[in-house]
PDB file of N, CA and C in Angstrom:
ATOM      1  N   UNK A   1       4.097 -87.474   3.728  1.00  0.00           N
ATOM      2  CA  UNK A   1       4.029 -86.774   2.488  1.00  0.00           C
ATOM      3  C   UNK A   1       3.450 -85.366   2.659  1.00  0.00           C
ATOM      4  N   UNK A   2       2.386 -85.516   3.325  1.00  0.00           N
ATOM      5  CA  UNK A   2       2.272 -84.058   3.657  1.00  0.00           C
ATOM      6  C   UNK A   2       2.675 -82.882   4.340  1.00  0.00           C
ATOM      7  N   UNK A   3       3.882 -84.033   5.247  1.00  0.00           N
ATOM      8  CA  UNK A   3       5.116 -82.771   5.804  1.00  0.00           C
ATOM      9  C   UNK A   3       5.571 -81.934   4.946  1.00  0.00           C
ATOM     10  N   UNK A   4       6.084 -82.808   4.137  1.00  0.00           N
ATOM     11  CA  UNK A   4       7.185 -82.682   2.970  1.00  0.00           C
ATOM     12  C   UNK A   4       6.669 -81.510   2.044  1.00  0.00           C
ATOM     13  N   UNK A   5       5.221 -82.082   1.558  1.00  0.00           N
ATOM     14  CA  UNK A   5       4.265 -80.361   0.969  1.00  0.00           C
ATOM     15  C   UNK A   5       4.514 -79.229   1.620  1.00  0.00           C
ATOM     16  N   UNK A   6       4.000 -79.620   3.119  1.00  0.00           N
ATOM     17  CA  UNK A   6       3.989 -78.208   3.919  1.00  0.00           C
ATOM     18  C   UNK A   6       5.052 -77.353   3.484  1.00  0.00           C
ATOM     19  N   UNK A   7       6.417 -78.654   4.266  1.00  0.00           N
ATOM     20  CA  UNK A   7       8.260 -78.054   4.345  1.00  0.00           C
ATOM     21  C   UNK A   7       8.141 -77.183   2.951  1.00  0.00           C
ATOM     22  N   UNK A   8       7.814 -77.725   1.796  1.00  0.00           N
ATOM     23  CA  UNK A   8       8.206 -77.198   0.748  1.00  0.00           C
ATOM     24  C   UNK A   8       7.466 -75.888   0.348  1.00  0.00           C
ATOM     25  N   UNK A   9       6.248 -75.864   0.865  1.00  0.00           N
ATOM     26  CA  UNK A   9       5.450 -74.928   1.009  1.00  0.00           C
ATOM     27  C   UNK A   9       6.131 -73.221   1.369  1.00  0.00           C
ATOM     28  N   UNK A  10       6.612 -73.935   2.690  1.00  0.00           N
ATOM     29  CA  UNK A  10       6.669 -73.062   3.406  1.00  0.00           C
ATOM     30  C   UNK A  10       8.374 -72.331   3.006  1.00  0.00           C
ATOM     31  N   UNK A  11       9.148 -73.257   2.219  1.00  0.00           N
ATOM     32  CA  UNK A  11      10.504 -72.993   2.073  1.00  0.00           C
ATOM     33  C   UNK A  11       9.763 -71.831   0.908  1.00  0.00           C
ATOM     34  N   UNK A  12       9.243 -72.238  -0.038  1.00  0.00           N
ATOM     35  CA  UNK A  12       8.716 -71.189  -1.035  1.00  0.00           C
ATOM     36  C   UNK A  12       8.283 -69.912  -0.719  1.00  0.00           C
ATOM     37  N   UNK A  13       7.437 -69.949   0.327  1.00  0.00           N
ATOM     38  CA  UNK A  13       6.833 -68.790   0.981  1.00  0.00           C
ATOM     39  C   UNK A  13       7.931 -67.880   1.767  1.00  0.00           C
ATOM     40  N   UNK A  14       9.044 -68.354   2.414  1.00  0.00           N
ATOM     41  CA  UNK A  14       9.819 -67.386   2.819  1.00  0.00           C
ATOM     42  C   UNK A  14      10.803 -67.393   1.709  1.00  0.00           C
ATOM     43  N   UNK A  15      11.417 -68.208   0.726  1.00  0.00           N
ATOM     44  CA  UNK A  15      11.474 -67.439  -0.325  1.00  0.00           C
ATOM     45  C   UNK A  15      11.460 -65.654  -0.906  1.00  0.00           C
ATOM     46  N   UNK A  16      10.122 -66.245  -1.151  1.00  0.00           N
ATOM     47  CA  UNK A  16       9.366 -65.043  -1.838  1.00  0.00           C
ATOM     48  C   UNK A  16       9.440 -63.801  -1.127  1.00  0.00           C
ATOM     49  N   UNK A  17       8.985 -63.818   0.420  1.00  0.00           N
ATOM     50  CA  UNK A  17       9.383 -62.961   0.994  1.00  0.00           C
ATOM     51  C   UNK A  17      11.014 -62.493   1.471  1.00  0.00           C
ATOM     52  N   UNK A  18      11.740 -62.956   0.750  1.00  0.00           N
ATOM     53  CA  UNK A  18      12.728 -62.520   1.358  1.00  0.00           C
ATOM     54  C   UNK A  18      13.371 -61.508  -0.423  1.00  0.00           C
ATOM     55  N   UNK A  19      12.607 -62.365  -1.289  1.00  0.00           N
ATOM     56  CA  UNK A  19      12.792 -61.622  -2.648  1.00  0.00           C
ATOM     57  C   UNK A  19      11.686 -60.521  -2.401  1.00  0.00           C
ATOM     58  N   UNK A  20      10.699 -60.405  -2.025  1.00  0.00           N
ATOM     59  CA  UNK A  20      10.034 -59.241  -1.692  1.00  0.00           C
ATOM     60  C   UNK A  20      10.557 -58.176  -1.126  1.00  0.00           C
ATOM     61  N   UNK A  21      11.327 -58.239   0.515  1.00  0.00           N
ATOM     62  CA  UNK A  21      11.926 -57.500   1.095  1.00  0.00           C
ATOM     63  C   UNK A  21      13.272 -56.659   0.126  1.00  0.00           C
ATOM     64  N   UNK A  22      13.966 -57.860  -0.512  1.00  0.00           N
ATOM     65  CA  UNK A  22      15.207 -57.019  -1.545  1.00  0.00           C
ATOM     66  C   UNK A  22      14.663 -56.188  -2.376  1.00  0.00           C
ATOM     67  N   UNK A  23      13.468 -56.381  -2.963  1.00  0.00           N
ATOM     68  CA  UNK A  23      13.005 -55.141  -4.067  1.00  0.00           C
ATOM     69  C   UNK A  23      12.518 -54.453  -3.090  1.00  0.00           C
ATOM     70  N   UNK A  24      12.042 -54.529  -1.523  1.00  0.00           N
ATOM     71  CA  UNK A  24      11.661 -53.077  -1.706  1.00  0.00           C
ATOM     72  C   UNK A  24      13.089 -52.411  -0.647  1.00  0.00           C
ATOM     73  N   UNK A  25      13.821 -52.746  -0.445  1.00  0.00           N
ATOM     74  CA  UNK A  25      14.893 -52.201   0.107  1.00  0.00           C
ATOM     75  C   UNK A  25      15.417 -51.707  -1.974  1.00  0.00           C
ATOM     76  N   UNK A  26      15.746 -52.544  -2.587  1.00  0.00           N
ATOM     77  CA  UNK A  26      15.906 -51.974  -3.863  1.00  0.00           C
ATOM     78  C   UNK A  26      15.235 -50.667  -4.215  1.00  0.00           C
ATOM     79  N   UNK A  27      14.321 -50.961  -4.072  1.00  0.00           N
ATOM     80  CA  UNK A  27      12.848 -49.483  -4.508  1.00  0.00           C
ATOM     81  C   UNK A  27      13.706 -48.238  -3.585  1.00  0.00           C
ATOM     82  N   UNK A  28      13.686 -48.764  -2.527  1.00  0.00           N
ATOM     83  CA  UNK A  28      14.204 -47.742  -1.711  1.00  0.00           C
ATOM     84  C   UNK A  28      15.268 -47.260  -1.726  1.00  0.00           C
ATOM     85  N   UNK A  29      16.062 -47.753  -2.435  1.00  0.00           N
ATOM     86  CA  UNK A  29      17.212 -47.267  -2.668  1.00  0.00           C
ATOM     87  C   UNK A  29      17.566 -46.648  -3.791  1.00  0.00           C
ATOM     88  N   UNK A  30      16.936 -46.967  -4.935  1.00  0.00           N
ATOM     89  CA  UNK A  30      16.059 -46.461  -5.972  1.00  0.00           C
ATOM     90  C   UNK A  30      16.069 -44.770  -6.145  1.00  0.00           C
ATOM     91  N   UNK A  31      14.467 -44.574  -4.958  1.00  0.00           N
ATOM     92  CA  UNK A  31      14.427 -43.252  -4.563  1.00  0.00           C
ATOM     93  C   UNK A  31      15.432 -42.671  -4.269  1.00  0.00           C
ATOM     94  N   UNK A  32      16.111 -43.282  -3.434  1.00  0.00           N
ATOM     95  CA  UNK A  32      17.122 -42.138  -2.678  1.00  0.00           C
ATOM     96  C   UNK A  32      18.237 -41.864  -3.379  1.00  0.00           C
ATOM     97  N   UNK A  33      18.861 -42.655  -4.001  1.00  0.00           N
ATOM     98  CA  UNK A  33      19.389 -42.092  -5.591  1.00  0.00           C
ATOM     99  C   UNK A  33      18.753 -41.496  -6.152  1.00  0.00           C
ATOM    100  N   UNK A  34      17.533 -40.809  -6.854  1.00  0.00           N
ATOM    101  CA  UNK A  34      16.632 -39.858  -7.577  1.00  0.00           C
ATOM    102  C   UNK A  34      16.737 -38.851  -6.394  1.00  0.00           C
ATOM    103  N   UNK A  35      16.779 -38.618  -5.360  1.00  0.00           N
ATOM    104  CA  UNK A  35      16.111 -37.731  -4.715  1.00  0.00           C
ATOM    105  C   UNK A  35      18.110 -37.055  -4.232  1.00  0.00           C
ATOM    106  N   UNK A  36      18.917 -37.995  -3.921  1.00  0.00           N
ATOM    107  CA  UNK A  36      20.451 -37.380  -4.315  1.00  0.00           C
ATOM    108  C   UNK A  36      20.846 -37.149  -5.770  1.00  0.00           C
ATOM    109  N   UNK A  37      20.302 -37.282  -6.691  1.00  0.00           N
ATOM    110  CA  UNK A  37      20.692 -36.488  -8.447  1.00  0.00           C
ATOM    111  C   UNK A  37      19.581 -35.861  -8.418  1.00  0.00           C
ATOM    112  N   UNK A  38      18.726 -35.250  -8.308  1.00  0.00           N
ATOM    113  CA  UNK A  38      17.831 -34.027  -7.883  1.00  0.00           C
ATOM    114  C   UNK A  38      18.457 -33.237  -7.017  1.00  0.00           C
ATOM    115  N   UNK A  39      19.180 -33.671  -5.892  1.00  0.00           N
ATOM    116  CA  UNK A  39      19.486 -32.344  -5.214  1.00  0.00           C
ATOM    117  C   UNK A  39      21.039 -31.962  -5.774  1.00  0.00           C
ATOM    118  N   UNK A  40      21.484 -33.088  -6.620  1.00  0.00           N
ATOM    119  CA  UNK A  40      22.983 -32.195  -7.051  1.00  0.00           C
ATOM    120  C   UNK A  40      22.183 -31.389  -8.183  1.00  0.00           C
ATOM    121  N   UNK A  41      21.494 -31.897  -9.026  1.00  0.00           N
ATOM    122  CA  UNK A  41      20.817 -30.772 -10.099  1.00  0.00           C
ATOM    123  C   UNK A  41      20.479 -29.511  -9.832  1.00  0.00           C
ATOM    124  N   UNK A  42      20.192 -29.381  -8.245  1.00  0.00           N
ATOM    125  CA  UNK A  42      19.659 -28.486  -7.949  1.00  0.00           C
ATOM    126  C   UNK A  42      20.870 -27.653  -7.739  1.00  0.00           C
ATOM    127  N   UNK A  43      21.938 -28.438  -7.072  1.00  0.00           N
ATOM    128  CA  UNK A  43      22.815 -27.459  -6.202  1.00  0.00           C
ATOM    129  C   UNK A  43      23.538 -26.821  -7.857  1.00  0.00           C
ATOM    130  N   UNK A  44      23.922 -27.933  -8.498  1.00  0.00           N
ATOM    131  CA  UNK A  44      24.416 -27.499  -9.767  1.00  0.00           C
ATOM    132  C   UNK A  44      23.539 -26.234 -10.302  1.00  0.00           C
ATOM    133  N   UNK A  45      22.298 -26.171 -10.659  1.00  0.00           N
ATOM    134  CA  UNK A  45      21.516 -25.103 -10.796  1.00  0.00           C
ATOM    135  C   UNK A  45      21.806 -23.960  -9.767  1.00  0.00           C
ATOM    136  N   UNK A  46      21.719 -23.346  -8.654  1.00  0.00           N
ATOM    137  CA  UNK A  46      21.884 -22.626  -7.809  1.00  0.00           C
ATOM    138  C   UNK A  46      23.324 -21.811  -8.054  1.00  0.00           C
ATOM    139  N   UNK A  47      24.239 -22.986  -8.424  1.00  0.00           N
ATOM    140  CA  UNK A  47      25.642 -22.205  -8.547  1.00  0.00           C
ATOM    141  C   UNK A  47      25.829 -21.438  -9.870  1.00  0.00           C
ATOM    142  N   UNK A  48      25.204 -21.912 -11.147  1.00  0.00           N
ATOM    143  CA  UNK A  48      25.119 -21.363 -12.416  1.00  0.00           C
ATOM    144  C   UNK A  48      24.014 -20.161 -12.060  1.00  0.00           C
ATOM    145  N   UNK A  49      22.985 -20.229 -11.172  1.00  0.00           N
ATOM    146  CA  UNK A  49      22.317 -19.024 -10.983  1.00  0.00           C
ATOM    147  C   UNK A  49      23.244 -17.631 -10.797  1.00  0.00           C
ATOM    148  N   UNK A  50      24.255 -18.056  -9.648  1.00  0.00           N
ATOM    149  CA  UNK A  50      24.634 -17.100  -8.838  1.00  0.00           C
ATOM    150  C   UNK A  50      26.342 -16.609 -10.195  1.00  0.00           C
ATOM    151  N   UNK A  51      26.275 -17.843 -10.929  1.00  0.00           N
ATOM    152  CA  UNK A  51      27.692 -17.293 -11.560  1.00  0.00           C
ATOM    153  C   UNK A  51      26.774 -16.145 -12.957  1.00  0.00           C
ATOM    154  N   UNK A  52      25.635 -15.984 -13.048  1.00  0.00           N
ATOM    155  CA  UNK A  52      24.562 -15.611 -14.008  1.00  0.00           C
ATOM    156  C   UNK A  52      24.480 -14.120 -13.830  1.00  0.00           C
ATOM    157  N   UNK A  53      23.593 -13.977 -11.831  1.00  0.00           N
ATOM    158  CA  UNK A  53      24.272 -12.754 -11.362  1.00  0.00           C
ATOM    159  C   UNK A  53      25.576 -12.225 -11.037  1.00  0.00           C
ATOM    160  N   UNK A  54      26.382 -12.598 -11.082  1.00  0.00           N
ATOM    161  CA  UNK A  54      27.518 -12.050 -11.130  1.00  0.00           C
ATOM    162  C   UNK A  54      27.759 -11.169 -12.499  1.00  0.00           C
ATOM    163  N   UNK A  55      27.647 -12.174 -13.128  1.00  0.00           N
ATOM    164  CA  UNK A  55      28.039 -11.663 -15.333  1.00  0.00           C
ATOM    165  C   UNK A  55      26.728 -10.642 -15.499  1.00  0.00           C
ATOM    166  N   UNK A  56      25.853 -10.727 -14.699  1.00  0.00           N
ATOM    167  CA  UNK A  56      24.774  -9.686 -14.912  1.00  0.00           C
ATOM    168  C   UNK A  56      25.301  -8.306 -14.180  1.00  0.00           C
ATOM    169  N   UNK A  57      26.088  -8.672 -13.052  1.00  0.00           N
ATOM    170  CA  UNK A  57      26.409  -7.262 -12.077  1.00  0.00           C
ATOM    171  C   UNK A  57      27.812  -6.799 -13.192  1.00  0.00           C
ATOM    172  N   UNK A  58      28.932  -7.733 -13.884  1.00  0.00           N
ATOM    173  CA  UNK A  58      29.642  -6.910 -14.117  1.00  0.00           C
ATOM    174  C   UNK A  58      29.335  -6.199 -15.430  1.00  0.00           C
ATOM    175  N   UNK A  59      27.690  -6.443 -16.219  1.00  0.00           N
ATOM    176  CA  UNK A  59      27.266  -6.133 -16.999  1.00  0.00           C
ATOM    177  C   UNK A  59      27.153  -4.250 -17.085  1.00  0.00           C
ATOM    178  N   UNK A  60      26.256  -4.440 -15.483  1.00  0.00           N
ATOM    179  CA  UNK A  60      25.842  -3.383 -15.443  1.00  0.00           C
ATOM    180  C   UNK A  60      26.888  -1.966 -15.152  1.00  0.00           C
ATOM    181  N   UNK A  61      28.489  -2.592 -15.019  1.00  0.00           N
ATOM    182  CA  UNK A  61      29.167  -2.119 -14.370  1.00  0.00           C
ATOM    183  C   UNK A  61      29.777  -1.625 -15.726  1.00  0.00           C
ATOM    184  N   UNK A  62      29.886  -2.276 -16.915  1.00  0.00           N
ATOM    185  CA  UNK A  62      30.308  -2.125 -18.211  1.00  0.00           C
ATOM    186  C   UNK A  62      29.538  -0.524 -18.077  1.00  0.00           C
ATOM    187  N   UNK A  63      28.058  -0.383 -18.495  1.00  0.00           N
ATOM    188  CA  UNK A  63      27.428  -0.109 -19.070  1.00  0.00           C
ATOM    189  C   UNK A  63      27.471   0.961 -18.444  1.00  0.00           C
ATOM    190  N   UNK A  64      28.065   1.451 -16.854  1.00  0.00           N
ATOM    191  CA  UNK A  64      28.071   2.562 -16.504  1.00  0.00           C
ATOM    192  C   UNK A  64      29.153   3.081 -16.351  1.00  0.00           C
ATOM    193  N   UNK A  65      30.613   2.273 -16.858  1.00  0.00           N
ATOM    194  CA  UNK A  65      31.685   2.880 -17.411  1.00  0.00           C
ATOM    195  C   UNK A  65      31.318   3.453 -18.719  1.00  0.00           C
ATOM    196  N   UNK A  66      30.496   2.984 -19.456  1.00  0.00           N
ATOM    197  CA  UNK A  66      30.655   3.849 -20.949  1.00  0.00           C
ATOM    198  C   UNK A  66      29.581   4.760 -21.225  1.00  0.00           C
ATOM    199  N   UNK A  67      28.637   5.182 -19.906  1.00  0.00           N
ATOM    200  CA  UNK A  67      27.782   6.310 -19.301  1.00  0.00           C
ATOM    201  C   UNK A  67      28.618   6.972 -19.265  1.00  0.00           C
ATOM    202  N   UNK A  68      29.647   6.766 -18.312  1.00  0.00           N
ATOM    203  CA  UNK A  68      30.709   7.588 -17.827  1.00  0.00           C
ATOM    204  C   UNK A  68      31.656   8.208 -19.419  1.00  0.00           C
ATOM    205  N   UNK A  69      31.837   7.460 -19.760  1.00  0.00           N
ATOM    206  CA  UNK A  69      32.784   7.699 -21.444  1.00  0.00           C
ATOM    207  C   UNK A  69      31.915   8.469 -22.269  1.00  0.00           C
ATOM    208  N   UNK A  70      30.726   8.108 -21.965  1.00  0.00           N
ATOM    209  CA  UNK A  70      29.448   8.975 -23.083  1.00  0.00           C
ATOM    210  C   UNK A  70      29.736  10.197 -22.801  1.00  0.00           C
ATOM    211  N   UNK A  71      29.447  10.904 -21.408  1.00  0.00           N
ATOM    212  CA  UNK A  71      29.535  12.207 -20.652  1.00  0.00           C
ATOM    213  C   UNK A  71      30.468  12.536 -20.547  1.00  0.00           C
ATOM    214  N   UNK A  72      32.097  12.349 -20.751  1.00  0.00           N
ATOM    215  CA  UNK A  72      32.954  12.423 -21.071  1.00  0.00           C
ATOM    216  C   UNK A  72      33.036  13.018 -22.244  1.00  0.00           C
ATOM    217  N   UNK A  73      32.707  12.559 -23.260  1.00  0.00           N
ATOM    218  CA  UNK A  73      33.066  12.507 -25.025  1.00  0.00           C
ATOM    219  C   UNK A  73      31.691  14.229 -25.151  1.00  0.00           C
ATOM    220  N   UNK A  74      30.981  13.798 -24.485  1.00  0.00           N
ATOM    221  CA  UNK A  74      30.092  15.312 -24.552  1.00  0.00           C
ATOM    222  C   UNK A  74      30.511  16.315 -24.193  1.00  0.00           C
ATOM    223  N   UNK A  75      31.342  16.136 -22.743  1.00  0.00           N
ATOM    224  CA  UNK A  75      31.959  16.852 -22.246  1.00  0.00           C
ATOM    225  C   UNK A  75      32.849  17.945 -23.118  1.00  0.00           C
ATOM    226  N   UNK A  76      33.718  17.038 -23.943  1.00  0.00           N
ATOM    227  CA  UNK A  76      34.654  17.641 -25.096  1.00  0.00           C
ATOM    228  C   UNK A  76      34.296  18.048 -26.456  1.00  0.00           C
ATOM    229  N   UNK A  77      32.801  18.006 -26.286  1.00  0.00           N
ATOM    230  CA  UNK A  77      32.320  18.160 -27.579  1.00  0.00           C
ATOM    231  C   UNK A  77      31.744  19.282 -27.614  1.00  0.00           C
ATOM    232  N   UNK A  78      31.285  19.919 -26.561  1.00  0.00           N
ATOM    233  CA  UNK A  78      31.116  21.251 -25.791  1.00  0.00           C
ATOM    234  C   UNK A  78      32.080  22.182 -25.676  1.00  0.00           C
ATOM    235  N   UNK A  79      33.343  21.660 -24.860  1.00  0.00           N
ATOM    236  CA  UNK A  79      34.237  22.308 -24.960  1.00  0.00           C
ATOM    237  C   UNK A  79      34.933  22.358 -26.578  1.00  0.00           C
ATOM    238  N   UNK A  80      34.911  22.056 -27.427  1.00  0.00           N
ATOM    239  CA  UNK A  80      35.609  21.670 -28.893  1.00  0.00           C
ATOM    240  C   UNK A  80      34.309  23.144 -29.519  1.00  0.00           C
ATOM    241  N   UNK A  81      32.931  22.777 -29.095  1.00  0.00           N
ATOM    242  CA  UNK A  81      31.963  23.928 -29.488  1.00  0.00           C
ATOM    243  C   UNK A  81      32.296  25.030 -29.654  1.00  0.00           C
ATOM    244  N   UNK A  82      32.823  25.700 -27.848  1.00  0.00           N
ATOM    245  CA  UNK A  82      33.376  26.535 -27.460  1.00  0.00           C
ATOM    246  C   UNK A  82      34.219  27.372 -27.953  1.00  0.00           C
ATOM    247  N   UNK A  83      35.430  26.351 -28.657  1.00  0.00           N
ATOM    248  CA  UNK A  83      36.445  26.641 -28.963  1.00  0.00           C
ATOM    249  C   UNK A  83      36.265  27.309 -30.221  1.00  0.00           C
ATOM    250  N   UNK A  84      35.573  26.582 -30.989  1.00  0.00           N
ATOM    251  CA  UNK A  84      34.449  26.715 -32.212  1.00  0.00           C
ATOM    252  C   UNK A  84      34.136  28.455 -32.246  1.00  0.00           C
ATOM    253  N   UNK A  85      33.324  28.528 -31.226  1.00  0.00           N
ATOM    254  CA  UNK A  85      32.529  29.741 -31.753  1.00  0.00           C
ATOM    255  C   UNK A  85      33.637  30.668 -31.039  1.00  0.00           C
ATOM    256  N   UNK A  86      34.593  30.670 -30.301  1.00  0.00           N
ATOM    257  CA  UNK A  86      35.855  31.685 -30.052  1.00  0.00           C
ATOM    258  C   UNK A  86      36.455  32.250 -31.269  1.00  0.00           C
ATOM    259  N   UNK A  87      36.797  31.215 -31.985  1.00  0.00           N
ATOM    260  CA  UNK A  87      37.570  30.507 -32.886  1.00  0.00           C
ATOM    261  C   UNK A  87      36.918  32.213 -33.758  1.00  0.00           C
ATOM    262  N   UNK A  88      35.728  31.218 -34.484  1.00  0.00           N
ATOM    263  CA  UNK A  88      34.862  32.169 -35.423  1.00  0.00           C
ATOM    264  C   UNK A  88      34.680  33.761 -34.498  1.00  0.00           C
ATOM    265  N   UNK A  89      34.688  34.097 -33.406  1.00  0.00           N
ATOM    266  CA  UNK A  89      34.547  35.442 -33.142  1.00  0.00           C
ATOM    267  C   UNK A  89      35.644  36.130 -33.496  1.00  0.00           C
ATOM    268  N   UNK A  90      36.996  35.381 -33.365  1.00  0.00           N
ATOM    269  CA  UNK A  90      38.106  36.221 -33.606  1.00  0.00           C
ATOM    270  C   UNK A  90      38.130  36.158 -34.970  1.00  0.00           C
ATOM    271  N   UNK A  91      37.943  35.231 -36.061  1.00  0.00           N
ATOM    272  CA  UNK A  91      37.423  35.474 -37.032  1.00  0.00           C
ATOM    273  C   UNK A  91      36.631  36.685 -37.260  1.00  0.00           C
ATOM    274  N   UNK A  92      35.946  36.910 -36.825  1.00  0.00           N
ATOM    275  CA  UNK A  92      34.977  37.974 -36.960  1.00  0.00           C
ATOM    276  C   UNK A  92      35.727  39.073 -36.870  1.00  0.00           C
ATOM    277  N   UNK A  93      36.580  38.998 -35.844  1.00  0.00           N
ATOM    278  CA  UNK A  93      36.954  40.451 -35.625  1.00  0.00           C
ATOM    279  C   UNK A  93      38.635  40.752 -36.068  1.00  0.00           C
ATOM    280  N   UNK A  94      38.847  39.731 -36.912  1.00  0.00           N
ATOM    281  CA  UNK A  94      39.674  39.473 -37.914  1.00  0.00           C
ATOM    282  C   UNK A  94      39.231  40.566 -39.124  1.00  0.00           C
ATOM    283  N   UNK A  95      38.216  40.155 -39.608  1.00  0.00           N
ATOM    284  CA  UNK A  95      37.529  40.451 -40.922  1.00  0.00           C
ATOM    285  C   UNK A  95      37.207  42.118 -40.458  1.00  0.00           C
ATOM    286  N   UNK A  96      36.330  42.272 -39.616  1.00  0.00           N
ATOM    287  CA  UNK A  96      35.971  43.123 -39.088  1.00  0.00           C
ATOM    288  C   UNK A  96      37.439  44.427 -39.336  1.00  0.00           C
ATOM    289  N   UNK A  97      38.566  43.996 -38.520  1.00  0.00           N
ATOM    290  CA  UNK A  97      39.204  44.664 -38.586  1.00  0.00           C
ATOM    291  C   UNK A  97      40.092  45.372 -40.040  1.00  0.00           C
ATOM    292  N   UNK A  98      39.885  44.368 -40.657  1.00  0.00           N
ATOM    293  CA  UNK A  98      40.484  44.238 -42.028  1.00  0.00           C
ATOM    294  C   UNK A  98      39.483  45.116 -43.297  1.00  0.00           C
ATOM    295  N   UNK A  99      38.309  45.379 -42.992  1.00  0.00           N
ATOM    296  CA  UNK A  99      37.308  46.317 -43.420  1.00  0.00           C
ATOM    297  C   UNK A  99      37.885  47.713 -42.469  1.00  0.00           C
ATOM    298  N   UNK A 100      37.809  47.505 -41.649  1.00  0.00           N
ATOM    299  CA  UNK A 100      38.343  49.190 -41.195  1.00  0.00           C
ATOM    300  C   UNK A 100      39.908  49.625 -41.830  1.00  0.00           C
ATOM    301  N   UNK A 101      40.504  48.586 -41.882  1.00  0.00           N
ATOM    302  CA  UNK A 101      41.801  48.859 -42.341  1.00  0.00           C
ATOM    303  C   UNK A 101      41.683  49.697 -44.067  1.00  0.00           C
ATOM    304  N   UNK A 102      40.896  48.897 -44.767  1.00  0.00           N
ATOM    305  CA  UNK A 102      40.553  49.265 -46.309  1.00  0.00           C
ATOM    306  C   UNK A 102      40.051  50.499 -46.968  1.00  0.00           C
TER     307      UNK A 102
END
């Protein structure tokens, strides 16, 4: 009878350990799934970084085409000035002349 305890004893005891060993091979496997969806999060993160700078570089690229369009549009607004005060001199010497004529 007291084999029979032991036997049964002992069938229990490796049992347990063998349900012990599966959770921690489980556990462990566990981690390493968390620690592979952490590093796709990451990689996923890294690539939205870099698509971020990009839309930031062709930002800046906008912004110095319409530098360029600004200095442009001044450009002609100077020259349009120009034209302006020509404009009014011959005026002037329009009038001017038209008093000597009288």
């Amino acid at each position: 009878m007291a084999y029979r305890f032991l036997e049964t004893f002992l069938k229990r005891l490796v049992g347990r350990t063998e349900i012990e060993d599966a959770l921690q091979r489980l556990d462990k496997l566990t981690q390493e799934e968390a620690r592979m969806a952490t590093a796709e999060g990451l990689k996923a993160t890294h690539g939205i970084d870099n698509k971020v700078e990009d839309v930031g570089d062709k930002v800046k690229g906008v912004d110095n085409k319409i530098q360029g369009v600004d200095k442009t549009i001044q450009s002609v607004d100077n020259k349009i000035h120009g034209v302006h005060v020509r404009v009014k001199d011959v005026g002037d010497q329009i009038a001017g002349a038209q008093i000597t004529f009288i």
